[in-house]
C-alpha atoms as a PDB file:
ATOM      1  CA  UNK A   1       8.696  -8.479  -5.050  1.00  0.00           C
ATOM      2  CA  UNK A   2       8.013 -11.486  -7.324  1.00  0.00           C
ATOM      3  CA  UNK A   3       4.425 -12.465  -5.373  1.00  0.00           C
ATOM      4  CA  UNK A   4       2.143 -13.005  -8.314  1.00  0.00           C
ATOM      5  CA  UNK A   5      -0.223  -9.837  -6.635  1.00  0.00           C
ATOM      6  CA  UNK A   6       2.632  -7.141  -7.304  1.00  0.00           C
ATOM      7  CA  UNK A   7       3.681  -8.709 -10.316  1.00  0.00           C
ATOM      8  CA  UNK A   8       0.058  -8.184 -11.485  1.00  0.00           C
ATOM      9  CA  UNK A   9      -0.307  -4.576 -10.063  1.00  0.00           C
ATOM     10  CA  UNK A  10       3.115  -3.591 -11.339  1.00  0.00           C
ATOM     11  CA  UNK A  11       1.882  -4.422 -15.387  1.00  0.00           C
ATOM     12  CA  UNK A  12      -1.428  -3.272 -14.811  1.00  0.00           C
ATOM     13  CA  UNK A  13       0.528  -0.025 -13.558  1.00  0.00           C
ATOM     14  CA  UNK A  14       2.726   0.284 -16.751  1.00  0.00           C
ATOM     15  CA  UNK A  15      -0.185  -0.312 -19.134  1.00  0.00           C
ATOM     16  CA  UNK A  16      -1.249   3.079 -17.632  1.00  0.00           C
ATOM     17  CA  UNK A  17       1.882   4.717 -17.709  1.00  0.00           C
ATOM     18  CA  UNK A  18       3.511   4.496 -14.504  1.00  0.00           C
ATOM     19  CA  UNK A  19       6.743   2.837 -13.482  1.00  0.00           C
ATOM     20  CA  UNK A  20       6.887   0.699 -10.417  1.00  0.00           C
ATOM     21  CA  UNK A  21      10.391   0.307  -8.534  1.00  0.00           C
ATOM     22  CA  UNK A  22       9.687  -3.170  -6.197  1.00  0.00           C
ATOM     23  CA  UNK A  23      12.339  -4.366  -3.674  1.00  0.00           C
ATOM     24  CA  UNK A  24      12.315  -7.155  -0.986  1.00  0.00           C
ATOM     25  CA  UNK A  25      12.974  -6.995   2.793  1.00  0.00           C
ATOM     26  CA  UNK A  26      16.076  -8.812   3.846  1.00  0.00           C
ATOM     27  CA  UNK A  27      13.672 -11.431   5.535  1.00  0.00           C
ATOM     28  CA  UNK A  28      12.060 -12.574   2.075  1.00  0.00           C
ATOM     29  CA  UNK A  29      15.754 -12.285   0.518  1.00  0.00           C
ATOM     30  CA  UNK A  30      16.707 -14.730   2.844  1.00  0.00           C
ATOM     31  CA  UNK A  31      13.779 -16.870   2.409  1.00  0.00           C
ATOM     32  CA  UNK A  32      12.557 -16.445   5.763  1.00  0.00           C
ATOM     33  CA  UNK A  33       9.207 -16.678   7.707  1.00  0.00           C
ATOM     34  CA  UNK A  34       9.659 -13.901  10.734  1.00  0.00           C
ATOM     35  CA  UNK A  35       9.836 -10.464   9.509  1.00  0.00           C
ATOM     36  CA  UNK A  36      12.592  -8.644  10.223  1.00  0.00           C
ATOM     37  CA  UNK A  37      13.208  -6.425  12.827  1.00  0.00           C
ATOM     38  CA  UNK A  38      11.338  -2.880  12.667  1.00  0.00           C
ATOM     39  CA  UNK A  39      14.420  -0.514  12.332  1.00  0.00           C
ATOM     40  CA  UNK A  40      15.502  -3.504   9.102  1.00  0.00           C
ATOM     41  CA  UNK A  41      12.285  -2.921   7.399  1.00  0.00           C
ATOM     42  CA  UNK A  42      12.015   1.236   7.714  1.00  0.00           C
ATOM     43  CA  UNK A  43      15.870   1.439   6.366  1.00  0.00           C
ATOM     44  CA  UNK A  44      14.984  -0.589   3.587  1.00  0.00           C
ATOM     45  CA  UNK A  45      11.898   1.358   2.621  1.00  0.00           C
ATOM     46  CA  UNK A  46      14.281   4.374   3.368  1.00  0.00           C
ATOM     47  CA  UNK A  47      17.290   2.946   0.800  1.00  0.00           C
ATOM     48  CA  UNK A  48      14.613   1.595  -1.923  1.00  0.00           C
ATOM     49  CA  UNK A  49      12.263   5.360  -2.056  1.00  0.00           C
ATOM     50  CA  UNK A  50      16.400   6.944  -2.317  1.00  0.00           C
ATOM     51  CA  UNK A  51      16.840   4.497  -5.353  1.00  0.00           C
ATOM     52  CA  UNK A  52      13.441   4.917  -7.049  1.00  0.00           C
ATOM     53  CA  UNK A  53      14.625   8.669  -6.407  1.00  0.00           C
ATOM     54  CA  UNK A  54      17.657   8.298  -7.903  1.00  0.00           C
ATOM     55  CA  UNK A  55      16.280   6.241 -10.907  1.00  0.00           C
ATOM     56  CA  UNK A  56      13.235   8.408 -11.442  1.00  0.00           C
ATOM     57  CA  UNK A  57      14.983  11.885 -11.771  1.00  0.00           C
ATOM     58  CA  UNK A  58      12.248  14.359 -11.861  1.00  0.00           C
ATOM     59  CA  UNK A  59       9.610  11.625 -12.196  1.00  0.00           C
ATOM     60  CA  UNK A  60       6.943  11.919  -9.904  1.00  0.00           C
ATOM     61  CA  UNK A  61       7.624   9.718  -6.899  1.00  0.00           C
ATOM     62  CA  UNK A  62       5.090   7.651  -4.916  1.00  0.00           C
ATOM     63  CA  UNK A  63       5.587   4.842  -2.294  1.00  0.00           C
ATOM     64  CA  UNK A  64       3.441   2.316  -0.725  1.00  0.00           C
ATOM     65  CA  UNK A  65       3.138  -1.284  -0.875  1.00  0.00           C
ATOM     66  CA  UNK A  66       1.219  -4.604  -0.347  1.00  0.00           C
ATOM     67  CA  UNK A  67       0.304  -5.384   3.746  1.00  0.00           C
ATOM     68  CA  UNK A  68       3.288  -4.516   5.872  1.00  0.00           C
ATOM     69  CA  UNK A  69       5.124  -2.929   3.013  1.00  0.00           C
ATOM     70  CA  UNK A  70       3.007  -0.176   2.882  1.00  0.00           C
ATOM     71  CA  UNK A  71       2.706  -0.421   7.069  1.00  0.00           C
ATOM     72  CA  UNK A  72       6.324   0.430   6.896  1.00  0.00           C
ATOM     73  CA  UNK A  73       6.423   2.845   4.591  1.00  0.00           C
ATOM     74  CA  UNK A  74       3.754   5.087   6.324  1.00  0.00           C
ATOM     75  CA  UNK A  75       5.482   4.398   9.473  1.00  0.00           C
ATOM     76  CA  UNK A  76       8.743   5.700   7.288  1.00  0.00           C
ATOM     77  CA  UNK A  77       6.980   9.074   6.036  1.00  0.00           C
ATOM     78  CA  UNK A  78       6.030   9.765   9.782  1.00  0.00           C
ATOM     79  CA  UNK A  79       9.598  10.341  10.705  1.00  0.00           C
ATOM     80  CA  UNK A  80       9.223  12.760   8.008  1.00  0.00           C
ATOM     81  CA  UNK A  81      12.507  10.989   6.187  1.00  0.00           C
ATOM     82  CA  UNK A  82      11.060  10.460   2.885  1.00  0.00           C
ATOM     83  CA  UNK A  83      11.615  13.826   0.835  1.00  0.00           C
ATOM     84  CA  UNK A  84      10.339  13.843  -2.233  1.00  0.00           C
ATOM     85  CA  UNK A  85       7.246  11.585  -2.095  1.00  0.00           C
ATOM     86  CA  UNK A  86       4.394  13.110  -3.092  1.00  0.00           C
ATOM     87  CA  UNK A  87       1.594  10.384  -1.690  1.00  0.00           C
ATOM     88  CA  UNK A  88       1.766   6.015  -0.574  1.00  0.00           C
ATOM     89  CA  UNK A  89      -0.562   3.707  -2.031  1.00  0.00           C
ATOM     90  CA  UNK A  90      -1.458   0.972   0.288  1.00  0.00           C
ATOM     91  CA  UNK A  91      -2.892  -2.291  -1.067  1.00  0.00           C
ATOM     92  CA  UNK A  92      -4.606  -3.743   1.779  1.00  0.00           C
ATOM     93  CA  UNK A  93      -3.386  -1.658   5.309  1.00  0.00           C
ATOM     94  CA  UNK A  94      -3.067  -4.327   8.071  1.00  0.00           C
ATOM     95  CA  UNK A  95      -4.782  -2.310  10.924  1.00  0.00           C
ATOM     96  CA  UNK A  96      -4.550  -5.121  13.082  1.00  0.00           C
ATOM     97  CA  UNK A  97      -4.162  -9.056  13.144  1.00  0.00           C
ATOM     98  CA  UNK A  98      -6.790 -11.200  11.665  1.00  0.00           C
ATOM     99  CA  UNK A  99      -9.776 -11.865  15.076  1.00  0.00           C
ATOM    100  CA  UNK A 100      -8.037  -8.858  17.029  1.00  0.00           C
ATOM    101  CA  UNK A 101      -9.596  -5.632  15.501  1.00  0.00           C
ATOM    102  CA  UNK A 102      -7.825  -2.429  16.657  1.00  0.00           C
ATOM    103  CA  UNK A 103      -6.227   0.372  15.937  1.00  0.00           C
ATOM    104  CA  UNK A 104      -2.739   0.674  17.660  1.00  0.00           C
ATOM    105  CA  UNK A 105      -1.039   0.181  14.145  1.00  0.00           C
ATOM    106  CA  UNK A 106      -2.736   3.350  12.668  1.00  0.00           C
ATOM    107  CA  UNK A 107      -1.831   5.819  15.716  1.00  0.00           C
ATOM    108  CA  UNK A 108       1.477   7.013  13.329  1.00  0.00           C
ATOM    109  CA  UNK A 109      -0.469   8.247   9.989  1.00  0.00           C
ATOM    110  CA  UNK A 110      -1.674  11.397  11.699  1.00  0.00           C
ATOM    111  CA  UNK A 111       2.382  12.014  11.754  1.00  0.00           C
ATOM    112  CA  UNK A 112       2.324  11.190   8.100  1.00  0.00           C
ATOM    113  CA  UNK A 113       2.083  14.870   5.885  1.00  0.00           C
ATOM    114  CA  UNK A 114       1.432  13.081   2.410  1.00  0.00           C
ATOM    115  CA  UNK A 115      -1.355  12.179   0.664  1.00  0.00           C
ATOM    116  CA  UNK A 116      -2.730   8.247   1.136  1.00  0.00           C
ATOM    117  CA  UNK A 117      -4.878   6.273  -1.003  1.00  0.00           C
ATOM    118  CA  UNK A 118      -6.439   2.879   1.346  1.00  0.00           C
ATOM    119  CA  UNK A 119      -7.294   0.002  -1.114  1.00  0.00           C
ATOM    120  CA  UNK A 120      -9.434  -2.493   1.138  1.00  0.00           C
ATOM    121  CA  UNK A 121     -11.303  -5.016   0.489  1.00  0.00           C
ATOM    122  CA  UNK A 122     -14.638  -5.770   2.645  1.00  0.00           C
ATOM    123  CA  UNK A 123     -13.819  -9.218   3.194  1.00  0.00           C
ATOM    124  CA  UNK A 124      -9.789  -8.039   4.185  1.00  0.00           C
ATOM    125  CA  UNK A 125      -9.521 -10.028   7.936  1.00  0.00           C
ATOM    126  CA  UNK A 126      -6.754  -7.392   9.035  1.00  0.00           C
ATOM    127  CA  UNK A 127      -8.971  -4.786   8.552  1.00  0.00           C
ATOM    128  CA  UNK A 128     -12.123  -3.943   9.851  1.00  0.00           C
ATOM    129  CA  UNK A 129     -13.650  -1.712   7.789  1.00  0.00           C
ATOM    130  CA  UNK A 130     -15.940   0.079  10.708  1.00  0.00           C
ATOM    131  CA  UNK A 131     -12.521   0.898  12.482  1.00  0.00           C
ATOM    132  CA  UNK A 132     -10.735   1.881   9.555  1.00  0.00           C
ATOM    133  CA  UNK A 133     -13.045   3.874   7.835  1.00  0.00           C
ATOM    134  CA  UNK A 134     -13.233   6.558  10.883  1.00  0.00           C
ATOM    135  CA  UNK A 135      -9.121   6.669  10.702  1.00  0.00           C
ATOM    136  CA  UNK A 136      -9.369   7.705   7.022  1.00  0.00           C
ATOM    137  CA  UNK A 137     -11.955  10.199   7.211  1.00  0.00           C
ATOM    138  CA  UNK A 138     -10.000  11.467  10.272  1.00  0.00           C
ATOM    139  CA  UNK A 139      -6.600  12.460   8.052  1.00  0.00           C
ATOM    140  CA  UNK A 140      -6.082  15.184   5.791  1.00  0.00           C
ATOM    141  CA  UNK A 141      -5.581  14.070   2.431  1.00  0.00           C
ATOM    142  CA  UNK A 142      -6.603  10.347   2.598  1.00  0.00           C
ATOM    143  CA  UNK A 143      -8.762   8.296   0.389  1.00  0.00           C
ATOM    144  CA  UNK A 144     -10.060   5.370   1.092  1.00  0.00           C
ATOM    145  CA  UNK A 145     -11.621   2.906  -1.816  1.00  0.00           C
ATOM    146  CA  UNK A 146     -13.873  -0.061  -0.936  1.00  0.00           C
ATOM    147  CA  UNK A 147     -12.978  -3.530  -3.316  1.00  0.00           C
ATOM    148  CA  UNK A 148     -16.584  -4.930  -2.650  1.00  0.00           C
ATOM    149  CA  UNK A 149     -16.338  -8.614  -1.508  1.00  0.00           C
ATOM    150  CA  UNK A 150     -12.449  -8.518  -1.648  1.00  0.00           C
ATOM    151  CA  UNK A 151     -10.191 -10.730   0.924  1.00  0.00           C
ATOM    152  CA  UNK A 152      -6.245  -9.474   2.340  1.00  0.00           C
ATOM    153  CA  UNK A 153      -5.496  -9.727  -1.002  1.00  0.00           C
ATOM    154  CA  UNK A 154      -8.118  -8.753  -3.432  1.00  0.00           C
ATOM    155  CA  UNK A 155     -10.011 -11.892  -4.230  1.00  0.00           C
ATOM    156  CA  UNK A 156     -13.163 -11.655  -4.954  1.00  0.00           C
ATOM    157  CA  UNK A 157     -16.071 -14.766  -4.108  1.00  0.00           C
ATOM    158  CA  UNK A 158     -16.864 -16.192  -7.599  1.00  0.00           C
ATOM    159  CA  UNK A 159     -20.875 -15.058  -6.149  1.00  0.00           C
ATOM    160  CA  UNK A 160     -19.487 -11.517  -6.713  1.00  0.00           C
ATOM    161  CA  UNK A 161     -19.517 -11.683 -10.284  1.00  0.00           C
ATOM    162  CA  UNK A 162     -15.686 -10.261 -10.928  1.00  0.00           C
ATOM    163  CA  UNK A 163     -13.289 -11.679 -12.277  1.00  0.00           C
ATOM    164  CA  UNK A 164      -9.873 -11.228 -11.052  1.00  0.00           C
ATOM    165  CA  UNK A 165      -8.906  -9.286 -14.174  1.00  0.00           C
ATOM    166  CA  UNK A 166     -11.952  -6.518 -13.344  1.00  0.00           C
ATOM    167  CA  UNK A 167     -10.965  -6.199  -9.644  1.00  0.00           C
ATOM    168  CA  UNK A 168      -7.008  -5.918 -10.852  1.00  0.00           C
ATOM    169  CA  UNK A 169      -8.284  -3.002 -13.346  1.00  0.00           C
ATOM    170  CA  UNK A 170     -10.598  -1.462 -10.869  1.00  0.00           C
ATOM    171  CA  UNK A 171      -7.265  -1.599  -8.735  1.00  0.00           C
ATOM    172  CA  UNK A 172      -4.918   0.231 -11.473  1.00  0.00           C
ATOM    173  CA  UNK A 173      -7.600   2.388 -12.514  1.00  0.00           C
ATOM    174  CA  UNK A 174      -8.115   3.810  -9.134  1.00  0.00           C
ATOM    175  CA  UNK A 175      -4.203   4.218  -8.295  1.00  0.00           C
ATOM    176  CA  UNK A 176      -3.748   5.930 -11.747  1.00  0.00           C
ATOM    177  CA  UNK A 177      -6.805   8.126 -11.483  1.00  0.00           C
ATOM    178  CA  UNK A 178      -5.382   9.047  -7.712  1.00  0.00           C
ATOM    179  CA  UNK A 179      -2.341   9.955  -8.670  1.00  0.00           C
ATOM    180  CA  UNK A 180      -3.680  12.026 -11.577  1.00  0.00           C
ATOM    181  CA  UNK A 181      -4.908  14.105  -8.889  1.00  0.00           C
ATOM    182  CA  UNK A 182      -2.585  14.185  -6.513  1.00  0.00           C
ATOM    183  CA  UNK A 183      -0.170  15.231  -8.797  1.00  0.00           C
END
């Protein structure tokens, strides 16, 4: 919850009014390299969306999350066990593992009944944009936005011509402008 990307997202968030509520997995906790198991990381999204809930009080609530984090908390909404969410925000999906394109880790979002925003970038190795881009257009209620030149985790080539500070903008701007809407 400390990585320099969601400390980054999380400010640019607040300068445009909305809160963040970030949490670790008991794997990064514990300073380790294997994530944990899956049943671990769905209760924790589970216990973190009841505190943000709890926290928030009539605020409106959102969920998502950086890579797996927002893997998990799709996977999460498609038990249908997060009441009270109103959309998830996923900065960067991991469709599949970097050199193995696929699909097999998007089969759950047509169980998911909420909103989704898909920040990728085009040069993002876990997902290929010409599978993921029929998966979006596919669900009801999903968005996807295209970082131009963008890696896993939203760096842009110097040859793009952005700096870090205009893709982190484009980033909040697009989140806050969804949720606007989605409202």
């Amino acid at each position: 919850m400390q990585h320099a990307f969601m400390e980054e997202m999380a400010q640019r968030l607040a300068s445009r009014g909305i809160a963040t509520f970030r949490y670790q997995f008991p794997y990064m906790e514990k300073r380790f390299r294997r994530p944990d198991p899956q049943p671990v990381l769905l209760s924790t999204v589970r216990s973190a969306v009841e505190e943000a809930k709890r926290l928030g009080g009539s605020v409106p609530l959102f969920a998502g999350g950086k890579s797996m984090g927002g893997r998990m908390t799709s996977l999460a909404a498609a038990s249908g066990t997060m009441a009270g969410v109103r959309g998830i925000v996923f900065f960067g999906f991991p469709l599949h593992p970097p050199g193995k394109p696929g699909t097999a880790r998007a089969k759950h979002l047509s169980d998911v009944k909420l909103p989704m925003l898909f920040l990728q970038g085009t040069r993002d190795k876990l997902a290929d944009l010409d599978l993921l881009r029929p998966i979006c257009a596919a669900l009801p209620g999903a968005e996807l936005h295209i970082v131009e030149g963008g890696d896993h985790s939203f760096s842009a080539l110097k040859r793009s011509g952005r700096t870090a500070d205009e893709v982190f903008e484009g980033l909040a701007g697009t989140v806050a402008d969804w949720i606007t809407r989605t409202v």
